[in-house]
PDB file of N, CA and C in Angstrom:
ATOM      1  N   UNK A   1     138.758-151.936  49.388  1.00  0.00           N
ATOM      2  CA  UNK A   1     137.792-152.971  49.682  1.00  0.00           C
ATOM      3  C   UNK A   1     136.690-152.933  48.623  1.00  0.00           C
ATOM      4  N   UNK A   2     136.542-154.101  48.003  1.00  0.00           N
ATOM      5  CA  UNK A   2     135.378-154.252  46.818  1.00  0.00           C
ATOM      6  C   UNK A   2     133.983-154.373  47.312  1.00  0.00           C
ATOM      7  N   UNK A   3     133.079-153.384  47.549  1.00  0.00           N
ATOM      8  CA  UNK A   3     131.425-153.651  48.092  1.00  0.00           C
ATOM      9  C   UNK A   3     130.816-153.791  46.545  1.00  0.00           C
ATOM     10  N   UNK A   4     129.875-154.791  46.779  1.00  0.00           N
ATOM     11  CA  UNK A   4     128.769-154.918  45.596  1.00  0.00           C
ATOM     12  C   UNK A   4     127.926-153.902  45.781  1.00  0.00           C
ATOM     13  N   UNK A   5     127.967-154.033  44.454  1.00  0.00           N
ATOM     14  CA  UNK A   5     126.873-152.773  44.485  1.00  0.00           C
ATOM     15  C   UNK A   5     125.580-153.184  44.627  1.00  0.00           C
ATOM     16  N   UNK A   6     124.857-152.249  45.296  1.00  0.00           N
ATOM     17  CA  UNK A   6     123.261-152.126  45.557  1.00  0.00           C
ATOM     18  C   UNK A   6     122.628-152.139  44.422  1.00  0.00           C
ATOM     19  N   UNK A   7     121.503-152.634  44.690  1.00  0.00           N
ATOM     20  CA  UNK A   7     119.999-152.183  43.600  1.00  0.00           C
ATOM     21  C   UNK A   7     119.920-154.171  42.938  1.00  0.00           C
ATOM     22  N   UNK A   8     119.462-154.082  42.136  1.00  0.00           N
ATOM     23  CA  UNK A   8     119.012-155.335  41.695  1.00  0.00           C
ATOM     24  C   UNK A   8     119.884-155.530  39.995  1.00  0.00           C
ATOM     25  N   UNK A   9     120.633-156.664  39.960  1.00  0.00           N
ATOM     26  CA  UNK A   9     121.824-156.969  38.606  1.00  0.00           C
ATOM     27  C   UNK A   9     120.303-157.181  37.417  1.00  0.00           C
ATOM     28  N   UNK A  10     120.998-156.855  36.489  1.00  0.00           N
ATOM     29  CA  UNK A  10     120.029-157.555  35.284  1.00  0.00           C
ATOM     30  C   UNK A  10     119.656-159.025  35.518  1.00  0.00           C
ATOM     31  N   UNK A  11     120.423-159.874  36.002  1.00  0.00           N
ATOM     32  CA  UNK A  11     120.159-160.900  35.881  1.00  0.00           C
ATOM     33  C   UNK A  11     118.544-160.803  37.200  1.00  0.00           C
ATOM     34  N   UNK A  12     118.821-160.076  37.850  1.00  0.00           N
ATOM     35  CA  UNK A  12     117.851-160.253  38.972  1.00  0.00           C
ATOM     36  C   UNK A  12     116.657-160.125  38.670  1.00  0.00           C
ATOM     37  N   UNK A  13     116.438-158.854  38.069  1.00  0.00           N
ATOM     38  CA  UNK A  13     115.328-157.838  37.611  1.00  0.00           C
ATOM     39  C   UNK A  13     114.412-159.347  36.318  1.00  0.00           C
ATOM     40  N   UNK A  14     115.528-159.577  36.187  1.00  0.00           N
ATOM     41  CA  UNK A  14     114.573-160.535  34.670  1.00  0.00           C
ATOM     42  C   UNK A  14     114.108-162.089  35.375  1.00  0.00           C
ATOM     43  N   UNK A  15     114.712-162.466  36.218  1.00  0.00           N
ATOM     44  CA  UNK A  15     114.255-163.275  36.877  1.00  0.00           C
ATOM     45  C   UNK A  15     113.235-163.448  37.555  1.00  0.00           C
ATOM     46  N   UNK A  16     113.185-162.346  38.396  1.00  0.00           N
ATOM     47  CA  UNK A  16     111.815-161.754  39.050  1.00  0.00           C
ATOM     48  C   UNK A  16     110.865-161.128  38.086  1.00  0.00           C
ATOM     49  N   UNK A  17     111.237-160.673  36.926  1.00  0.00           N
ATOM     50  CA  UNK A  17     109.900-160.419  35.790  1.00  0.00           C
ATOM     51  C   UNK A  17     109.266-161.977  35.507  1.00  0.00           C
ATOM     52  N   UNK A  18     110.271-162.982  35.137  1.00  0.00           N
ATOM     53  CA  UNK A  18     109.697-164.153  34.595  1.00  0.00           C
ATOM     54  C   UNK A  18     109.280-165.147  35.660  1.00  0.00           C
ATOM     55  N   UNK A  19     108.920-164.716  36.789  1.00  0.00           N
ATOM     56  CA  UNK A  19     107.992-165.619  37.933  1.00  0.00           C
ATOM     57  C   UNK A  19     106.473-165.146  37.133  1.00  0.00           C
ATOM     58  N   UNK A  20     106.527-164.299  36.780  1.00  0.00           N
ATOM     59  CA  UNK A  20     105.222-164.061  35.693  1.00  0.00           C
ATOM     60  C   UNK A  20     104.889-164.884  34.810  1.00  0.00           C
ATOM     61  N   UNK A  21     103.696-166.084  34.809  1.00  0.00           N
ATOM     62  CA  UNK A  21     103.479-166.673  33.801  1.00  0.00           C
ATOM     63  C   UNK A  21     103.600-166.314  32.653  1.00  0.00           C
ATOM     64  N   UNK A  22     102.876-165.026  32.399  1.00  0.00           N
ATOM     65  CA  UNK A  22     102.629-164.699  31.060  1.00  0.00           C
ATOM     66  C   UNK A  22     103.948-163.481  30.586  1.00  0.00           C
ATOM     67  N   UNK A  23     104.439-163.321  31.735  1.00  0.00           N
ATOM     68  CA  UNK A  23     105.630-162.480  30.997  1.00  0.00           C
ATOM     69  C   UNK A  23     106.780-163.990  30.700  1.00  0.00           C
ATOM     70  N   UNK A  24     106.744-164.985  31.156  1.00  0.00           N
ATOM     71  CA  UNK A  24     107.284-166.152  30.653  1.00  0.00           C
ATOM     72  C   UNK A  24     106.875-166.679  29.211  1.00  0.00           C
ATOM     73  N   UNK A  25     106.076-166.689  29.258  1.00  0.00           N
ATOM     74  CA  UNK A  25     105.743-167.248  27.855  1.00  0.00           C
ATOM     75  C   UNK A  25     105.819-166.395  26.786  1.00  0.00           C
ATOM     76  N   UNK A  26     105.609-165.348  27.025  1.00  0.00           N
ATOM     77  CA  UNK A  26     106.345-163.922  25.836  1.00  0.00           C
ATOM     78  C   UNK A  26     107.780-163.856  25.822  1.00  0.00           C
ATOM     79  N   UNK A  27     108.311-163.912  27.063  1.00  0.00           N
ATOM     80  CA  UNK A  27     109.913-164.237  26.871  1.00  0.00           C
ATOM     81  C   UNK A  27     110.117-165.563  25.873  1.00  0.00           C
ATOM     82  N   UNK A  28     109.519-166.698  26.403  1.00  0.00           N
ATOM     83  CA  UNK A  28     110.529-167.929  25.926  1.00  0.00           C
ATOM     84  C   UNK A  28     109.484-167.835  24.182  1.00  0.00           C
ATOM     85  N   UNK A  29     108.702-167.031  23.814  1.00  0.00           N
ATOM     86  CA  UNK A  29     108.460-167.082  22.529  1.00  0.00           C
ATOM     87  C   UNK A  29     109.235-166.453  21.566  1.00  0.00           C
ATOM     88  N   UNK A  30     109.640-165.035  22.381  1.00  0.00           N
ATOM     89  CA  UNK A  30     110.697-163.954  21.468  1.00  0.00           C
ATOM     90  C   UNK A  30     111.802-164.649  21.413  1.00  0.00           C
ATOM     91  N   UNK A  31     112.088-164.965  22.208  1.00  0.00           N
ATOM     92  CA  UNK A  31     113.451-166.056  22.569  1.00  0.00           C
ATOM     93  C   UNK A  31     113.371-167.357  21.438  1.00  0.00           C
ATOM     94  N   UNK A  32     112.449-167.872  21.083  1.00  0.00           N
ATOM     95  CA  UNK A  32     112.132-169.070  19.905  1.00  0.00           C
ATOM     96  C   UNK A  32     112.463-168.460  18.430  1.00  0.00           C
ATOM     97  N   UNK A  33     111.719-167.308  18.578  1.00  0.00           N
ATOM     98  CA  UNK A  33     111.827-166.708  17.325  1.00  0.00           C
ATOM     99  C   UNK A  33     113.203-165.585  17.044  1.00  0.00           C
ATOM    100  N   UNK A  34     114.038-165.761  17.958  1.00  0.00           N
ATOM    101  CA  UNK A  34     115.160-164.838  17.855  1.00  0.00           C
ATOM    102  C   UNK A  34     116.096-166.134  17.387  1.00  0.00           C
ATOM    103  N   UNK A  35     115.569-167.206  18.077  1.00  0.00           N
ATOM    104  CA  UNK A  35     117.054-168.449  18.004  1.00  0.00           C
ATOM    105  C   UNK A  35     116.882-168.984  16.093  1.00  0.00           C
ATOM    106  N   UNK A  36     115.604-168.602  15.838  1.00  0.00           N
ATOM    107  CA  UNK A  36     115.321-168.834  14.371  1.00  0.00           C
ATOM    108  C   UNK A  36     116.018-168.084  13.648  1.00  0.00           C
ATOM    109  N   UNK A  37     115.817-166.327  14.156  1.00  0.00           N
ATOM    110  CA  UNK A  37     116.369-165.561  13.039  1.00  0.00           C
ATOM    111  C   UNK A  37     118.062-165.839  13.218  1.00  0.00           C
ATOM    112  N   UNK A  38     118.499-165.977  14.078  1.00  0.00           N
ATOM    113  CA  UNK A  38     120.284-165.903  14.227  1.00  0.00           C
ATOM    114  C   UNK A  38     120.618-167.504  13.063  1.00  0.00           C
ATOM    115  N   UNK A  39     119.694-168.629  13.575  1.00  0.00           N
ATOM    116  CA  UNK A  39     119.681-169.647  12.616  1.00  0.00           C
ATOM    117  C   UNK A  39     119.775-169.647  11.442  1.00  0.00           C
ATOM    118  N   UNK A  40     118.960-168.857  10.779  1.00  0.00           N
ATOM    119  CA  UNK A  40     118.502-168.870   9.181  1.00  0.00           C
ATOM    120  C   UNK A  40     119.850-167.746   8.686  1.00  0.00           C
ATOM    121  N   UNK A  41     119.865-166.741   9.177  1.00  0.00           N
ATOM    122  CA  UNK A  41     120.954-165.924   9.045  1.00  0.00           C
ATOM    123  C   UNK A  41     122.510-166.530   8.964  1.00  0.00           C
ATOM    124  N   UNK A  42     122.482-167.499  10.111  1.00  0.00           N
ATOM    125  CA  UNK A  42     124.026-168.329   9.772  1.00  0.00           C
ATOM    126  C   UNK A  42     124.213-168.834   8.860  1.00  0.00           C
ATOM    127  N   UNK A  43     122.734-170.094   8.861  1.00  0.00           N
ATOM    128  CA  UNK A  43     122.881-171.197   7.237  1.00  0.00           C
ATOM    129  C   UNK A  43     123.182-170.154   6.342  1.00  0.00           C
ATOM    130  N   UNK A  44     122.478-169.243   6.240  1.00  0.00           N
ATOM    131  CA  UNK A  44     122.067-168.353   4.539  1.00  0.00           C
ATOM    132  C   UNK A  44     124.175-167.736   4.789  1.00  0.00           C
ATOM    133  N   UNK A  45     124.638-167.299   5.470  1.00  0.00           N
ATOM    134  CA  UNK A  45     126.213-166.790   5.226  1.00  0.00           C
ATOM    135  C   UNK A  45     126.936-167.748   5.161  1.00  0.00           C
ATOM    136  N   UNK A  46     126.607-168.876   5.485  1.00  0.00           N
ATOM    137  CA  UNK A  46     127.587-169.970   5.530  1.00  0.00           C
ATOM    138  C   UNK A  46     127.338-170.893   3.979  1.00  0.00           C
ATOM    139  N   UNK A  47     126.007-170.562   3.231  1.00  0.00           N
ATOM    140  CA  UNK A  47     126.039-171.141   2.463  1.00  0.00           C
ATOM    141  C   UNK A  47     126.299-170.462   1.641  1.00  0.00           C
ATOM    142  N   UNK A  48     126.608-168.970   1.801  1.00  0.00           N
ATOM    143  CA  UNK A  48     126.930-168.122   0.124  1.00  0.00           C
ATOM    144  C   UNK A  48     126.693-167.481  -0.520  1.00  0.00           C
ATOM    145  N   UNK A  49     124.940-167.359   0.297  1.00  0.00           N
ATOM    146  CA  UNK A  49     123.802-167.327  -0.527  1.00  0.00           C
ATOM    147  C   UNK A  49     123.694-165.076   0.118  1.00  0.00           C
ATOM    148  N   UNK A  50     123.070-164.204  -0.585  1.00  0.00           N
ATOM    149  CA  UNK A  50     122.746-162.489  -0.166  1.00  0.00           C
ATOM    150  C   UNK A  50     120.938-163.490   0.519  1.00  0.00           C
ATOM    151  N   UNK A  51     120.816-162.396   0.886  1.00  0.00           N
ATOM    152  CA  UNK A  51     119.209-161.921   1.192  1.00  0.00           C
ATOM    153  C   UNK A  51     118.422-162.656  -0.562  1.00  0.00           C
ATOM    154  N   UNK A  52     118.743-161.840  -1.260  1.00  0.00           N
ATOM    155  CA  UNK A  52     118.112-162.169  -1.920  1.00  0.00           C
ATOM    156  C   UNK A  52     117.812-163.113  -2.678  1.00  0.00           C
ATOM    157  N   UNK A  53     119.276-164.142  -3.121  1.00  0.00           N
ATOM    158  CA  UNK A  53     119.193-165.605  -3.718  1.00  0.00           C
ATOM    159  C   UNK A  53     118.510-166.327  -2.854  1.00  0.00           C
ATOM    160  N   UNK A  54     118.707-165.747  -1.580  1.00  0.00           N
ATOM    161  CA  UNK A  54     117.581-166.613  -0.992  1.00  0.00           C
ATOM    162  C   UNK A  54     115.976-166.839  -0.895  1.00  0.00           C
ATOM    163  N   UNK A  55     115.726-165.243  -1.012  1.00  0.00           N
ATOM    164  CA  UNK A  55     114.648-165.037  -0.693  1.00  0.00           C
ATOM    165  C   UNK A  55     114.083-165.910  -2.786  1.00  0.00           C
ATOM    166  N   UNK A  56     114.904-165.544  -3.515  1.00  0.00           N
ATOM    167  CA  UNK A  56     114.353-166.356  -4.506  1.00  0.00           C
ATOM    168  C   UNK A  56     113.856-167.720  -4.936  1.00  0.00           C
ATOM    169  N   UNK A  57     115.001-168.740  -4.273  1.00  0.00           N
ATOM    170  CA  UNK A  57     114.712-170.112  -4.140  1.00  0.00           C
ATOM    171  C   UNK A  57     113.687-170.374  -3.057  1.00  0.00           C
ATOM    172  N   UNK A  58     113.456-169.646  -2.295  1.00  0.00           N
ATOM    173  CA  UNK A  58     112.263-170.120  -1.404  1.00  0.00           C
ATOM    174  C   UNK A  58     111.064-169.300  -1.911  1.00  0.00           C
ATOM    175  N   UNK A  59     111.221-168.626  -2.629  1.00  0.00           N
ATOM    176  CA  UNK A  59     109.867-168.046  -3.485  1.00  0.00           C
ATOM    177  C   UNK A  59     109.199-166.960  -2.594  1.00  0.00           C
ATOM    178  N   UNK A  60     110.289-165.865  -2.018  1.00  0.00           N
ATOM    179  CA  UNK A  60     109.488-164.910  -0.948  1.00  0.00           C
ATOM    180  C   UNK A  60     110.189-163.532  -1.344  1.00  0.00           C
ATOM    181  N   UNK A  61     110.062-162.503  -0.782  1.00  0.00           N
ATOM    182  CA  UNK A  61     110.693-161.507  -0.905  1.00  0.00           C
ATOM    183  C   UNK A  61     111.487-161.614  -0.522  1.00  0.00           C
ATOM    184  N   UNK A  62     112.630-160.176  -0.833  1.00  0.00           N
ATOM    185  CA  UNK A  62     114.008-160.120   0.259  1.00  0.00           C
ATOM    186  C   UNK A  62     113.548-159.475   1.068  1.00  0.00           C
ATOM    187  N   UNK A  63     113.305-158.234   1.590  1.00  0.00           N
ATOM    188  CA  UNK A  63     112.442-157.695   2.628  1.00  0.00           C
ATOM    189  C   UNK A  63     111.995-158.498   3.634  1.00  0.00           C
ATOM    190  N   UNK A  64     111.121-159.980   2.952  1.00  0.00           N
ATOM    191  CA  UNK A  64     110.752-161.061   4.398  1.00  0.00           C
ATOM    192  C   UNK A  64     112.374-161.509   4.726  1.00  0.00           C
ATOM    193  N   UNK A  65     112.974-161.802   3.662  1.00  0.00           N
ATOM    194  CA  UNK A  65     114.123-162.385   4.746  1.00  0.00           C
ATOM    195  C   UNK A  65     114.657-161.876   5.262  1.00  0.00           C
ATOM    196  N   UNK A  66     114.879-160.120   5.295  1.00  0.00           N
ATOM    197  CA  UNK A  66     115.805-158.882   6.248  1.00  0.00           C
ATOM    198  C   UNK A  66     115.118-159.433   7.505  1.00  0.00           C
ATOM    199  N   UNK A  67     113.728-159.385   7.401  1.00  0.00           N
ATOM    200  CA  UNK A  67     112.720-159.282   8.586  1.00  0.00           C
ATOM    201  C   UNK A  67     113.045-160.593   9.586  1.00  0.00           C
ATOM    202  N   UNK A  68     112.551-161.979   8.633  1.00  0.00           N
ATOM    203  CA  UNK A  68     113.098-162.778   9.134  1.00  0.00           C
ATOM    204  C   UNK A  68     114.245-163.046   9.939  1.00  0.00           C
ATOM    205  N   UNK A  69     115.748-162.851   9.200  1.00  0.00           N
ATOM    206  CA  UNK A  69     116.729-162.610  10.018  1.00  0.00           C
ATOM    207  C   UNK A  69     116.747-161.515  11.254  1.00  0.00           C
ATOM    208  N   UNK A  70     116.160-160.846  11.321  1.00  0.00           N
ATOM    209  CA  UNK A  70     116.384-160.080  11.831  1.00  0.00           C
ATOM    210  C   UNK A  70     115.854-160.076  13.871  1.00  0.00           C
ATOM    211  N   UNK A  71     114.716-161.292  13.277  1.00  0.00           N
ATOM    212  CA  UNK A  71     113.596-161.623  14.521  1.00  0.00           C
ATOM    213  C   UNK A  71     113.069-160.492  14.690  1.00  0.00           C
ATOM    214  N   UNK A  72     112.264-159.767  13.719  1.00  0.00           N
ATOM    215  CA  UNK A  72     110.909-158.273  14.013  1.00  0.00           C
ATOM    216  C   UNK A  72     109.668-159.319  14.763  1.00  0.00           C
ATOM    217  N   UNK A  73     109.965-158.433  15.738  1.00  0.00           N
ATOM    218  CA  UNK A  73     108.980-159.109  16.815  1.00  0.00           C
ATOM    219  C   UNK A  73     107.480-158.462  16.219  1.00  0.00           C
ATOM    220  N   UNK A  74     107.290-157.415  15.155  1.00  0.00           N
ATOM    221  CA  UNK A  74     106.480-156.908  14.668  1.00  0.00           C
ATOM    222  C   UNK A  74     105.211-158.378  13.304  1.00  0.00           C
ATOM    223  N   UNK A  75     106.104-158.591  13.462  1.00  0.00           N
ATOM    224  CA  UNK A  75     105.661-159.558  12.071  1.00  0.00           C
ATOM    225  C   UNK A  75     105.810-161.651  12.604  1.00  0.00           C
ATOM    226  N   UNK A  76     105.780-162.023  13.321  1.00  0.00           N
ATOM    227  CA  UNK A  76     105.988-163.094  13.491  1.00  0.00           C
ATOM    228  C   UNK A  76     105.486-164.075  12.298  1.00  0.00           C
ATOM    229  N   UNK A  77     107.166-165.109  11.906  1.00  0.00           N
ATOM    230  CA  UNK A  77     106.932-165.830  11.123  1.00  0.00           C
ATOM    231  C   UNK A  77     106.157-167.244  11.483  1.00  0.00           C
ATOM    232  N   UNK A  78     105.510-167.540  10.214  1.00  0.00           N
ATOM    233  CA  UNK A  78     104.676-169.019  10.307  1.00  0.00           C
ATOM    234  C   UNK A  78     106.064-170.007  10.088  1.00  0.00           C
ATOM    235  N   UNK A  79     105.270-171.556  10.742  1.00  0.00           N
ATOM    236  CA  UNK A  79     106.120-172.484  10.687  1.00  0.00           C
ATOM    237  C   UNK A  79     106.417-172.850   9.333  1.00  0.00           C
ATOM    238  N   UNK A  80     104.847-172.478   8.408  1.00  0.00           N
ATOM    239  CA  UNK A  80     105.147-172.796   6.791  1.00  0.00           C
ATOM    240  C   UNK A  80     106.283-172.223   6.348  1.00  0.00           C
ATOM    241  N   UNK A  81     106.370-171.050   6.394  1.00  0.00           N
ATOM    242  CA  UNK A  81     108.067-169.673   5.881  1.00  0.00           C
ATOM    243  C   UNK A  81     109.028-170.416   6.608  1.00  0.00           C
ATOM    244  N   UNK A  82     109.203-170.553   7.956  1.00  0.00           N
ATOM    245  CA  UNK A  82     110.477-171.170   8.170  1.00  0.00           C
ATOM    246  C   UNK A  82     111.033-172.191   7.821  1.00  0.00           C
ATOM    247  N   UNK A  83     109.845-173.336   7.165  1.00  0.00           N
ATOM    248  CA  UNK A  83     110.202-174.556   6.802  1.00  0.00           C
ATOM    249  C   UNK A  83     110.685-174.274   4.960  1.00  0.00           C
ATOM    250  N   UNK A  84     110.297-172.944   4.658  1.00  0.00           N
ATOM    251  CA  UNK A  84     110.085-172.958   3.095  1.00  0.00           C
ATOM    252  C   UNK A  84     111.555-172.407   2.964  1.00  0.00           C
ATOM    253  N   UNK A  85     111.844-171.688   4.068  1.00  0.00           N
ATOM    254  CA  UNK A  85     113.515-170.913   4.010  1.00  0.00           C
ATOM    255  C   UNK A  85     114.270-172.215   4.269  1.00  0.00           C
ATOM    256  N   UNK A  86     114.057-172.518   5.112  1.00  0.00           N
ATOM    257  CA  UNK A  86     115.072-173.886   6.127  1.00  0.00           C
ATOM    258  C   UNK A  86     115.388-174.727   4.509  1.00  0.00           C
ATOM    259  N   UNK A  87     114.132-175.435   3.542  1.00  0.00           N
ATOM    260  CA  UNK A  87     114.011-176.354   2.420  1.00  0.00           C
ATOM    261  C   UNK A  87     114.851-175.986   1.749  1.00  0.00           C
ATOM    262  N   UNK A  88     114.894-174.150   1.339  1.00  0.00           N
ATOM    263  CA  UNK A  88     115.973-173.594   0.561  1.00  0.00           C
ATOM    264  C   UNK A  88     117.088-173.860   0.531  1.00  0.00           C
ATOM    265  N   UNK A  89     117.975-173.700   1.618  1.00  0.00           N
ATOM    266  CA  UNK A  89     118.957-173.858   2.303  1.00  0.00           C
ATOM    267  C   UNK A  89     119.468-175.510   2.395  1.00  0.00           C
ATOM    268  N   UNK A  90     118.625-175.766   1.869  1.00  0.00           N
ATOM    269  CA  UNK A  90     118.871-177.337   2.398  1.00  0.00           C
ATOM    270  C   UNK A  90     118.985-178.531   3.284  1.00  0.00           C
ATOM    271  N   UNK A  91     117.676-177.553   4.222  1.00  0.00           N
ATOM    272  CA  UNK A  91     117.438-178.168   6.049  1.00  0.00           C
ATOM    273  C   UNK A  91     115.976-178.523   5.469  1.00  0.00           C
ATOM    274  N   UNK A  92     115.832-179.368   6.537  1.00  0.00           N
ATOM    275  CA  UNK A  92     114.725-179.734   7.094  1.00  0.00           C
ATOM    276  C   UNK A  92     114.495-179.735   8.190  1.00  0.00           C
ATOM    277  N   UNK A  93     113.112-178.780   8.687  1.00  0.00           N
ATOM    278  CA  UNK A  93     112.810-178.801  10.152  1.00  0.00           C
ATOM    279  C   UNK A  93     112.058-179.827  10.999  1.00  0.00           C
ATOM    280  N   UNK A  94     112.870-179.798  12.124  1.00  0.00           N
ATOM    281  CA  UNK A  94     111.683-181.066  12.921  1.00  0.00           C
ATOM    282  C   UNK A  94     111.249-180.276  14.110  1.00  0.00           C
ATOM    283  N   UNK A  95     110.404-180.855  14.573  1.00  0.00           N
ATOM    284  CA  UNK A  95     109.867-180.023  16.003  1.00  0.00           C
ATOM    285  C   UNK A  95     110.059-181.373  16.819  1.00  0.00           C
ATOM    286  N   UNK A  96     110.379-180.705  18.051  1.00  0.00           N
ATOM    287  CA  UNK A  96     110.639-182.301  19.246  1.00  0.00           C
ATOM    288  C   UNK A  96     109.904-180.816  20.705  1.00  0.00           C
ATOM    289  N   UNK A  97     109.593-181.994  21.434  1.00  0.00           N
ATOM    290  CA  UNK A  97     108.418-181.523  22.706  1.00  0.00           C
ATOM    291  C   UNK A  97     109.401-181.989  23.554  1.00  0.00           C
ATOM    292  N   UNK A  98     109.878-181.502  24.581  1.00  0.00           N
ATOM    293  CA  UNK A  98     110.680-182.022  25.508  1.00  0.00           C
ATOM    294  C   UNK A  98     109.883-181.523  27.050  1.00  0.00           C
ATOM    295  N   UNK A  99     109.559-182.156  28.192  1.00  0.00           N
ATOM    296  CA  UNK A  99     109.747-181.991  29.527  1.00  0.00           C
ATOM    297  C   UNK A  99     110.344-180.206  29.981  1.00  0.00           C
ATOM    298  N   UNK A 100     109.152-179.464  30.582  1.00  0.00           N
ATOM    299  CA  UNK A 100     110.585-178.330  30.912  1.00  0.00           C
ATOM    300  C   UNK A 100     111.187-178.657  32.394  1.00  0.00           C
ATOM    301  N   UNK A 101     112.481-178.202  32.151  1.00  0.00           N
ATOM    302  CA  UNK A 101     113.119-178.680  33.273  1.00  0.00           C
ATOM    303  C   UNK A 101     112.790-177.802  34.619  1.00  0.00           C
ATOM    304  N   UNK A 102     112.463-178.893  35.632  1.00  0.00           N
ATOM    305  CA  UNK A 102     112.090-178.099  37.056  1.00  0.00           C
ATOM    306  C   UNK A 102     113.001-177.063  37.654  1.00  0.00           C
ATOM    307  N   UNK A 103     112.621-176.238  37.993  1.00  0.00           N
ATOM    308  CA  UNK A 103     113.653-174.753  38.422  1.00  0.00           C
ATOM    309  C   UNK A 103     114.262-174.809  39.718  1.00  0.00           C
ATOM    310  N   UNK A 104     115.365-174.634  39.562  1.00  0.00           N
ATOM    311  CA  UNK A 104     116.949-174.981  40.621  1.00  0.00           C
ATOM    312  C   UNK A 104     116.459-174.875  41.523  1.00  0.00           C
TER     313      UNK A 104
END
C-alpha cells in the first residue's frame, strides 16, 4: 500500500514562503534575472560566439559575461548591460507590463 509521505513537498514549503510579500518579490526578481542569464547564455551558444567574442563586441569583460550568464545574484545586472549584450548578439530588448494573474 502506497502512503504519502508526511511533512510538507517542496512545492509546499515555497508556496507558503511566497504568501510573503516581500519574500515574493525577491523570488519573482531572482527569477527575472535567472530567465536573463539562461537567455543570453543560449543566444551567445547558438550563435557561435565563447564568453569572450562576446564580451568584446559588446565592449565588456569576459568575467561580466561568466557572471552574467551565470545569474550571480551577487552583482545584479543593469538594463543598460543587458541591452548592450542582447545588441551584440543581435536582439533587441523590449519590456511589456502585463496584469499579474489572480491566484487559483
Amino acid at each position: 500500500m502506497n502512503k504519502k509521505p508526511r511533512g510538507f513537498t517542496l512545492e509546499n514549503l515555497l508556496e507558503q514562503q511566497l504568501e510573503d510579500k516581500e519574500t515574493q518579490l525577491i523570488y519573482d526578481e531572482r527569477r527575472f534575472y535567472l530567465q536573463v542569464a539562461h537567455l543570453i547564455s543560449d543566444l551567445r551558444s547558438k550563435s557561435g560566439l565563447s564568453q569572450a567574442a562576446l564580451a568584446k563586441l559588446a565592449g565588456v569583460s569576459q568575467p561580466l559575461i561568466a557572471r552574467l550568464e551565470s545569474g550571480d545574484a551577487r552583482r545584479t545586472p543593469t538594463f543598460d548591460l543587458i541591452s548592450r549584450v542582447l545588441k551584440a548578439l543581435g536582439y533587441s530588448m523590449v519590456i511589456s507590463v502585463v496584469p499579474k494573474p489572480e491566484a487559483a
